[in-house]
PDB file of N, CA and C in Angstrom:
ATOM      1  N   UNK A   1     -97.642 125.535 -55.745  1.00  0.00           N
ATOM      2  CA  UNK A   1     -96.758 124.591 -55.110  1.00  0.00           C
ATOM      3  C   UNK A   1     -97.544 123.615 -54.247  1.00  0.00           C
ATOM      4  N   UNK A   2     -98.795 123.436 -54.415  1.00  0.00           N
ATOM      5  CA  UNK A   2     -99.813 122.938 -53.473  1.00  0.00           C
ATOM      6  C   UNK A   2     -99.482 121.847 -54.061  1.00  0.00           C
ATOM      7  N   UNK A   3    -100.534 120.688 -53.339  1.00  0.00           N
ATOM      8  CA  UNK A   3    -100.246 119.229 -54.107  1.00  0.00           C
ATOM      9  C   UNK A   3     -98.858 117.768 -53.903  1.00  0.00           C
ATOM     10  N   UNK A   4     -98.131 118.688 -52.767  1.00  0.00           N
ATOM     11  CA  UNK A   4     -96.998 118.174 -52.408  1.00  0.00           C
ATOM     12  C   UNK A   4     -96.268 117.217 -53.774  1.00  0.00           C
ATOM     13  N   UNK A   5     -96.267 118.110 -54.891  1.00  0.00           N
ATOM     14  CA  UNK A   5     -95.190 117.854 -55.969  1.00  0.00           C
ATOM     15  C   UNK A   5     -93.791 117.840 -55.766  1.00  0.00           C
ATOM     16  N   UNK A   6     -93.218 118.157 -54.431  1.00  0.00           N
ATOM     17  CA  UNK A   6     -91.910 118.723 -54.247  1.00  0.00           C
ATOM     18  C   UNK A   6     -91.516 119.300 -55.494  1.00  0.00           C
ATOM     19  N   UNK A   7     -92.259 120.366 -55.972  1.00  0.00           N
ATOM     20  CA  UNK A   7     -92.475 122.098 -57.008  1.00  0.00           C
ATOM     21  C   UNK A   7     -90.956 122.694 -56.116  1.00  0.00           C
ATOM     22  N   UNK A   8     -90.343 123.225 -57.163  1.00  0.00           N
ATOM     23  CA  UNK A   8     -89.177 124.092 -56.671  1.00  0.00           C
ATOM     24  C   UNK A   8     -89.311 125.447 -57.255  1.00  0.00           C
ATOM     25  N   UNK A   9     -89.088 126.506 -56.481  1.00  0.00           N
ATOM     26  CA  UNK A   9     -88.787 127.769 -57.690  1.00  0.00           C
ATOM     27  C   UNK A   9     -87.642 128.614 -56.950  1.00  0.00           C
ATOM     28  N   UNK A  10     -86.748 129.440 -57.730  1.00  0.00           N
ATOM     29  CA  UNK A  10     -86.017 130.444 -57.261  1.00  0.00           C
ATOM     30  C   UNK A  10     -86.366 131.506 -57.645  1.00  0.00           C
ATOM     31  N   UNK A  11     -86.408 132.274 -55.851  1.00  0.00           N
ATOM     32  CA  UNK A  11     -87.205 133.937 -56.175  1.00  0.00           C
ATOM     33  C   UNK A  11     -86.179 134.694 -55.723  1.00  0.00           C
ATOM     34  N   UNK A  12     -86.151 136.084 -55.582  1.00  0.00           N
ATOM     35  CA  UNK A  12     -85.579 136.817 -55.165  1.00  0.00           C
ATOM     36  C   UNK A  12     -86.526 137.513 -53.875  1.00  0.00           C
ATOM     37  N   UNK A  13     -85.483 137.798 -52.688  1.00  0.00           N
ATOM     38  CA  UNK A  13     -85.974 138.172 -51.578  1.00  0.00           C
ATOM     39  C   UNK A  13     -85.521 139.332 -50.633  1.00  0.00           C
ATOM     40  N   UNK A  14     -85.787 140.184 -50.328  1.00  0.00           N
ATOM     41  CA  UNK A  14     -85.276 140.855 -49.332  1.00  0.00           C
ATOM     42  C   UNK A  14     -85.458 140.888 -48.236  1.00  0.00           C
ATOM     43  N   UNK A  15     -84.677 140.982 -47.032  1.00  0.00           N
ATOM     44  CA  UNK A  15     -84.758 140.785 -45.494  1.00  0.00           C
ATOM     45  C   UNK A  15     -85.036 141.836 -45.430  1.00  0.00           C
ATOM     46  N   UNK A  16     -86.047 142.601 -44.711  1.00  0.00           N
ATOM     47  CA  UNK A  16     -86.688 143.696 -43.933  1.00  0.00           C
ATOM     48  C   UNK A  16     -87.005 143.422 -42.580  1.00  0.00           C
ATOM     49  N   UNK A  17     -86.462 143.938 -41.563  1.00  0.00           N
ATOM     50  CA  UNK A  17     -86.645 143.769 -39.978  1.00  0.00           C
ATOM     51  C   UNK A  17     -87.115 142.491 -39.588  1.00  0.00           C
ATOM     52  N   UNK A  18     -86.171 141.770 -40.021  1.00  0.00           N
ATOM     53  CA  UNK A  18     -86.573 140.202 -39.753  1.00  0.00           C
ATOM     54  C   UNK A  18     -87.437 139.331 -40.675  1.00  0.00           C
ATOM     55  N   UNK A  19     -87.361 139.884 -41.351  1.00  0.00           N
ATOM     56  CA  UNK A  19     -88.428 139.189 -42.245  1.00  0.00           C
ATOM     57  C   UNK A  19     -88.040 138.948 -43.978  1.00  0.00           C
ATOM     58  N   UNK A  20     -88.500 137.660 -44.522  1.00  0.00           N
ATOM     59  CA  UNK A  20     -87.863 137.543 -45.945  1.00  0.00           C
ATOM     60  C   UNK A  20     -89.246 138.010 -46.288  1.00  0.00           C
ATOM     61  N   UNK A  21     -88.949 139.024 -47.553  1.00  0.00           N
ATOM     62  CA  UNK A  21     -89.642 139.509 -48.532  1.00  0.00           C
ATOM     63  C   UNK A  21     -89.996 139.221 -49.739  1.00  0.00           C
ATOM     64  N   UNK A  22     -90.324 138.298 -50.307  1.00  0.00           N
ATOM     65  CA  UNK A  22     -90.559 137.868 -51.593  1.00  0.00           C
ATOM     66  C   UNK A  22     -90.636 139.128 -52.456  1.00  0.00           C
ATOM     67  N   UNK A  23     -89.250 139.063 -53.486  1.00  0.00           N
ATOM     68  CA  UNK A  23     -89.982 140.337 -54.579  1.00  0.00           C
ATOM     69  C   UNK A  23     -90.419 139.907 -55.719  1.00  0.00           C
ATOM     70  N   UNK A  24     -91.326 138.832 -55.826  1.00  0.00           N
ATOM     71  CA  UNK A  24     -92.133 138.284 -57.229  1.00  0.00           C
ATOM     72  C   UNK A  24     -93.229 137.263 -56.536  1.00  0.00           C
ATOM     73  N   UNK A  25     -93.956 137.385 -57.301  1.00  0.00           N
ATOM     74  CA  UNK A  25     -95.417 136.725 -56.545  1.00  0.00           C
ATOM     75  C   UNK A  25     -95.141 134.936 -56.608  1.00  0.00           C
ATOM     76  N   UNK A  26     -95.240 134.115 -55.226  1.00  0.00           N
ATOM     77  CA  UNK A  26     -94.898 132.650 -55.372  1.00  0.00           C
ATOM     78  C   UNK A  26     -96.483 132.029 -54.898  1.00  0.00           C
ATOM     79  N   UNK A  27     -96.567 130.854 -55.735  1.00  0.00           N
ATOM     80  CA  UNK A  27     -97.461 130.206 -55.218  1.00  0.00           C
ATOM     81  C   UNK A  27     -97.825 129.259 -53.973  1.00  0.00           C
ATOM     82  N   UNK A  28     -98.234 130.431 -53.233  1.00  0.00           N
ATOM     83  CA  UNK A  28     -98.249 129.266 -51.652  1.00  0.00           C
ATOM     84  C   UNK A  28     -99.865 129.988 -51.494  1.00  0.00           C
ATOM     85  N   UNK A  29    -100.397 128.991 -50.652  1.00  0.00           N
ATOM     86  CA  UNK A  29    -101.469 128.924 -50.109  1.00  0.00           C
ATOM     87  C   UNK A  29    -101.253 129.391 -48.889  1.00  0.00           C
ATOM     88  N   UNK A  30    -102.216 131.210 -48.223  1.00  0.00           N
ATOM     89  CA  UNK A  30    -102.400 130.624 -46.935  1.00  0.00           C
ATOM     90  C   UNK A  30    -101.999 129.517 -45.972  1.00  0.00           C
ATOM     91  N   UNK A  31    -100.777 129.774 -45.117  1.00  0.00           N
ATOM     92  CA  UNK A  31    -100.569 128.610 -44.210  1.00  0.00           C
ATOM     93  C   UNK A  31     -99.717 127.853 -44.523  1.00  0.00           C
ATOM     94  N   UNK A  32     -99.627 127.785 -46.067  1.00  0.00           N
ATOM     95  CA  UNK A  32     -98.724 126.187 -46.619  1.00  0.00           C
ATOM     96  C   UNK A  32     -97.616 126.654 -46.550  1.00  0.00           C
ATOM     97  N   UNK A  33     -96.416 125.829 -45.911  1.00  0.00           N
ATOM     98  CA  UNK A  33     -95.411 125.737 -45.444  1.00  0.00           C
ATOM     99  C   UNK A  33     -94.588 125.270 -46.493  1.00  0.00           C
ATOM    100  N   UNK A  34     -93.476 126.249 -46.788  1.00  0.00           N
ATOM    101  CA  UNK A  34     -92.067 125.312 -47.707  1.00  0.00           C
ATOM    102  C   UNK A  34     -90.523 125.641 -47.316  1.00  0.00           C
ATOM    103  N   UNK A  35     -89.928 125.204 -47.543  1.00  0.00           N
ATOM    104  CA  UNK A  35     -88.293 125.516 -47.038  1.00  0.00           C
ATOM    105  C   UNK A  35     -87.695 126.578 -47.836  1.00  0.00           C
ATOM    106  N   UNK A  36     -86.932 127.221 -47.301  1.00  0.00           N
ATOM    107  CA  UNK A  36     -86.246 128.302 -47.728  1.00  0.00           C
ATOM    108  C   UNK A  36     -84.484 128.201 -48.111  1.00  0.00           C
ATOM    109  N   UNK A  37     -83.901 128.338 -48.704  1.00  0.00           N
ATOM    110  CA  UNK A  37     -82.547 127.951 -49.001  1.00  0.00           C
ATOM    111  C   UNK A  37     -81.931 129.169 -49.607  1.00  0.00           C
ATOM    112  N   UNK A  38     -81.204 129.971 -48.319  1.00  0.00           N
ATOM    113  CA  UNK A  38     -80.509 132.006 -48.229  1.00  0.00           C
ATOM    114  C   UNK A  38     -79.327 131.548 -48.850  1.00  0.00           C
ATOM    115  N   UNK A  39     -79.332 132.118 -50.026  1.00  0.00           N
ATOM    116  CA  UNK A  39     -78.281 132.563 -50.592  1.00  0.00           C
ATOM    117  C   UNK A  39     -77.754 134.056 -50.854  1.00  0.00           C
ATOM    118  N   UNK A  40     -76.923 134.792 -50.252  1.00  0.00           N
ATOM    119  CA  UNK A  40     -76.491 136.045 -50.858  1.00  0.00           C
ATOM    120  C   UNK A  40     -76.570 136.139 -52.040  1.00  0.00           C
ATOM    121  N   UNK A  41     -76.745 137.434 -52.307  1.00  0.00           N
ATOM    122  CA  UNK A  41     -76.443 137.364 -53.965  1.00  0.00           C
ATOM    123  C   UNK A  41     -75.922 138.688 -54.221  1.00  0.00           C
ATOM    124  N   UNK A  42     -74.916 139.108 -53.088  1.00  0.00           N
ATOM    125  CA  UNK A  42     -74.041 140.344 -53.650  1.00  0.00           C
ATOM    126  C   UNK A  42     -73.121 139.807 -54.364  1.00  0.00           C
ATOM    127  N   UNK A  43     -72.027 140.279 -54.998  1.00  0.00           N
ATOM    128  CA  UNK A  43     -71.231 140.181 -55.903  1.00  0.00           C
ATOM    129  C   UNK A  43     -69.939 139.218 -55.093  1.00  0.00           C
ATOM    130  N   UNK A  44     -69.683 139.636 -54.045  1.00  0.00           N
ATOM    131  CA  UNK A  44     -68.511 138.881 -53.697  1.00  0.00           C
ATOM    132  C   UNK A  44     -68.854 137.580 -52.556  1.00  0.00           C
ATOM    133  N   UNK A  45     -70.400 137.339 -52.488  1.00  0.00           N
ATOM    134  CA  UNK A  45     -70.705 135.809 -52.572  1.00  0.00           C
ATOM    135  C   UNK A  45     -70.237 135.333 -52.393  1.00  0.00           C
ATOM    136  N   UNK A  46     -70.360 133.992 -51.988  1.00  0.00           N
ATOM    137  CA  UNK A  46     -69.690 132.453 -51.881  1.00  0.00           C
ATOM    138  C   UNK A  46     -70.926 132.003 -52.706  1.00  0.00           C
ATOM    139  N   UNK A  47     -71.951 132.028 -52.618  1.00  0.00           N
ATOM    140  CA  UNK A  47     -72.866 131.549 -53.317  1.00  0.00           C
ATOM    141  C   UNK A  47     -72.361 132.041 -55.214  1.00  0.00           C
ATOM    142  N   UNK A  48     -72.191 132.993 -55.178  1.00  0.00           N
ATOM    143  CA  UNK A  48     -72.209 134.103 -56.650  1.00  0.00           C
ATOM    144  C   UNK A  48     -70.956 133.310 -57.516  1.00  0.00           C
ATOM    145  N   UNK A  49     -69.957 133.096 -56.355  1.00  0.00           N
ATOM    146  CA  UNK A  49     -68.614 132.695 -56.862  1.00  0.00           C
ATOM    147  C   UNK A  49     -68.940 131.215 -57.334  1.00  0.00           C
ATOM    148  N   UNK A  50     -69.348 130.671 -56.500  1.00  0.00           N
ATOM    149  CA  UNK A  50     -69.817 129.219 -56.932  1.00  0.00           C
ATOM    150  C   UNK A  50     -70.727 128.924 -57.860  1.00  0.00           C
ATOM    151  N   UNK A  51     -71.462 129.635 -57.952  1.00  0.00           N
ATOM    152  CA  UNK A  51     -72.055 129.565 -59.543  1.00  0.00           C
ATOM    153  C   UNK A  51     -71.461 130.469 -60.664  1.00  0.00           C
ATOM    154  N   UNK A  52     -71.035 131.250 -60.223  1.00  0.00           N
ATOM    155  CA  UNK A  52     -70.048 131.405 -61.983  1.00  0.00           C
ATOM    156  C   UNK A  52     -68.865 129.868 -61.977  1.00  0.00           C
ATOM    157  N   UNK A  53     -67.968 129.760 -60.681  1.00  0.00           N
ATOM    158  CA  UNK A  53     -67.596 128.576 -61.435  1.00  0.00           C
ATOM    159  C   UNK A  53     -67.773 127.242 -62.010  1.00  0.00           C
ATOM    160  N   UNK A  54     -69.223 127.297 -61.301  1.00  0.00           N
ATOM    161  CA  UNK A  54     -69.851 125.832 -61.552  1.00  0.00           C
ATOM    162  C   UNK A  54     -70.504 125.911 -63.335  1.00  0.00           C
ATOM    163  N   UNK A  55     -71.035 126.935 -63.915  1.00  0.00           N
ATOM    164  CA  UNK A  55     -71.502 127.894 -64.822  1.00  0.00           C
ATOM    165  C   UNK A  55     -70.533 127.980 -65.963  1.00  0.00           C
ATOM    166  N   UNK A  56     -68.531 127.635 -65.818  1.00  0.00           N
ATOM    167  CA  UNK A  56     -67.691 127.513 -66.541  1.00  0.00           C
ATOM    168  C   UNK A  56     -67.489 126.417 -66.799  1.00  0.00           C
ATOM    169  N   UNK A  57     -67.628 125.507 -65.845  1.00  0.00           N
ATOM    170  CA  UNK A  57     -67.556 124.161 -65.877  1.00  0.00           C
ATOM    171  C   UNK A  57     -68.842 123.539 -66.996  1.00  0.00           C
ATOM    172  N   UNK A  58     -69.545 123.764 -66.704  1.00  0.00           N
ATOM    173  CA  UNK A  58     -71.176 123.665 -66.928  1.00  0.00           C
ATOM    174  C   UNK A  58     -72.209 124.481 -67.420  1.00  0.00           C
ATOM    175  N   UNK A  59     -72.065 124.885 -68.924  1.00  0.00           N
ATOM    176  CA  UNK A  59     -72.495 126.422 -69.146  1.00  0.00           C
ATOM    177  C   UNK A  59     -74.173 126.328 -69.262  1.00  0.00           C
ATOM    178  N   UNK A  60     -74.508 125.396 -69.600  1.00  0.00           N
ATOM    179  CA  UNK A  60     -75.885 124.989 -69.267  1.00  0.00           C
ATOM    180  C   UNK A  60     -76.567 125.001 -68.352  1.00  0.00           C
ATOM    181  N   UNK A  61     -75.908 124.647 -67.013  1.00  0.00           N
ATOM    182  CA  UNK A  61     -76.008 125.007 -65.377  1.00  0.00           C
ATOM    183  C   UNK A  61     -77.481 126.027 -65.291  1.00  0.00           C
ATOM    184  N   UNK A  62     -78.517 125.337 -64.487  1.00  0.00           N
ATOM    185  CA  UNK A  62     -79.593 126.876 -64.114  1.00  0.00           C
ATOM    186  C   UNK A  62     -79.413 126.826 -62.961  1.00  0.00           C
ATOM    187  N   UNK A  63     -80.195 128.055 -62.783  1.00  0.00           N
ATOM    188  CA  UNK A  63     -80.147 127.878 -61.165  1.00  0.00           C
ATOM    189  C   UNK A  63     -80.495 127.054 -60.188  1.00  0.00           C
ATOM    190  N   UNK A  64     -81.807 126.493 -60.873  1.00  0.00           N
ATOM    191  CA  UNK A  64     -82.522 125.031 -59.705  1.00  0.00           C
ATOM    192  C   UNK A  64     -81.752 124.101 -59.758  1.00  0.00           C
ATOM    193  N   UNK A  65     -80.437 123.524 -61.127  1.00  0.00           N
ATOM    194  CA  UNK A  65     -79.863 122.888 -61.160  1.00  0.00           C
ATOM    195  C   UNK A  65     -78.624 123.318 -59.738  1.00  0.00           C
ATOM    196  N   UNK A  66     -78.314 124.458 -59.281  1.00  0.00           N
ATOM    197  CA  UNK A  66     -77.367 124.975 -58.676  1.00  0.00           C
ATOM    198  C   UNK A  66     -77.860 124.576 -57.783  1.00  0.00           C
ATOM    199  N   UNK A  67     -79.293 124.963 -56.961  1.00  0.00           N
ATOM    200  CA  UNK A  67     -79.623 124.325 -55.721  1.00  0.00           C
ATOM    201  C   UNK A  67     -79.452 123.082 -55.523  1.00  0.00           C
ATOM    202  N   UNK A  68     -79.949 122.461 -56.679  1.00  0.00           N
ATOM    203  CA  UNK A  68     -80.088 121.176 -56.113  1.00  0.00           C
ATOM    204  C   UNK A  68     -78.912 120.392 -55.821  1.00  0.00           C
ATOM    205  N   UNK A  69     -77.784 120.812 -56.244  1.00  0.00           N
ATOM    206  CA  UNK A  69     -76.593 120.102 -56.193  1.00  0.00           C
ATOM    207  C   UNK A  69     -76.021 121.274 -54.904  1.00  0.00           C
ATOM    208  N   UNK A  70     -76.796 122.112 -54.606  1.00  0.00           N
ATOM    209  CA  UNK A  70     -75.915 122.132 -53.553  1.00  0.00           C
ATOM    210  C   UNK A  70     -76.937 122.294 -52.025  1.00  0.00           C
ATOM    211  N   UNK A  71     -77.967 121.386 -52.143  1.00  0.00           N
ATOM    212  CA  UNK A  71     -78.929 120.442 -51.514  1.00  0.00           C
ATOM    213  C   UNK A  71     -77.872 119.399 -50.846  1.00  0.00           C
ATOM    214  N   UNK A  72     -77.542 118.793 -52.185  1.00  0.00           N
ATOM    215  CA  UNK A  72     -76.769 117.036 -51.996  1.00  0.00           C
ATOM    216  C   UNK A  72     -75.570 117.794 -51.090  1.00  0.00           C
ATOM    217  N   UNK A  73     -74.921 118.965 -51.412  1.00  0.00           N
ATOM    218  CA  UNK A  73     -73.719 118.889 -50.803  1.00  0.00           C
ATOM    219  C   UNK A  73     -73.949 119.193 -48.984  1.00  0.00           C
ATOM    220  N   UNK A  74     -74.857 119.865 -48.954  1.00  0.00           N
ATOM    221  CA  UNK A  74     -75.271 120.095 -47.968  1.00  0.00           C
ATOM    222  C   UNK A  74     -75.577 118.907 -46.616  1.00  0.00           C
ATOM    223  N   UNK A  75     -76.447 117.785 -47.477  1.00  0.00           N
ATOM    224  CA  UNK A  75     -76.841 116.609 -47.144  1.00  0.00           C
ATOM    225  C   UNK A  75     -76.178 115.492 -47.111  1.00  0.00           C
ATOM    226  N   UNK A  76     -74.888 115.596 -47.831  1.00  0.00           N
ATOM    227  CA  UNK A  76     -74.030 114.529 -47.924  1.00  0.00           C
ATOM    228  C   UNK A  76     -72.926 114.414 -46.565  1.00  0.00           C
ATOM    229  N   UNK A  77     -72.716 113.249 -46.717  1.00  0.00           N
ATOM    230  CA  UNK A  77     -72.033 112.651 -44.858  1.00  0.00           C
ATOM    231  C   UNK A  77     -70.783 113.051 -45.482  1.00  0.00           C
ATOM    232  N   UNK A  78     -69.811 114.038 -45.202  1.00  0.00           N
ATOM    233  CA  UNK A  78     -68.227 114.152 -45.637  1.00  0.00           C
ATOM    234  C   UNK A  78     -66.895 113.798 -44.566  1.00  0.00           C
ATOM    235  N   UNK A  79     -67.562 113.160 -43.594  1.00  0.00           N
ATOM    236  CA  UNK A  79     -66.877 112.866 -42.120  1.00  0.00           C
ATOM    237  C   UNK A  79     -65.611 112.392 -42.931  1.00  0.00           C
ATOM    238  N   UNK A  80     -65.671 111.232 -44.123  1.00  0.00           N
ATOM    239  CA  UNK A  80     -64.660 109.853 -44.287  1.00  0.00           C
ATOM    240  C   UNK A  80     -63.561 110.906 -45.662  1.00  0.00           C
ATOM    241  N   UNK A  81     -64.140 111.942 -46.007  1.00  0.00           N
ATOM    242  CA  UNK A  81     -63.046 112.808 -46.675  1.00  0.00           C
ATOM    243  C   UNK A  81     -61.837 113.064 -45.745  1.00  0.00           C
TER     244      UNK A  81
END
């Protein structure tokens, strides 16, 4: 992920006494800093739910596609809704 490509990946993680756990090996360098984006992923989710329905809508849907659209939603001004 070096190289400031803005490189995305989705891992799986576990919280242990404060701490996220990566359970698959990611490419970071010593030191190099990237953002993190917690999603649950038990079954009754808000995250889980929202991608199976986004996933019916959209059966092609991956997961980086899931973040990233819900990046924008995150980032988007909804004051004028």
């Amino acid at each position: 992920m070096s190289g400031g490509l803005g490189l995305s990946k989705v891992i799986r993680v576990r919280y242990e006494k404060g701490i996220l756990k990566p359970l698959e090996p990611i490419e970071l360098e010593e030191g190099e800093e990237a953002q993190v984006i917690v999603m649950k992923t038990g079954k009754d989710s808000i995250a889980r739910k929202f991608y199976g329905i986004a996933k019916r809508h959209k059966p092609g849907l991956s997961r980086d596609e899931l973040l990233k659209i819900i990046e924008e939603i995150e980032n988007e001004d909804i004051r004028g809704f």
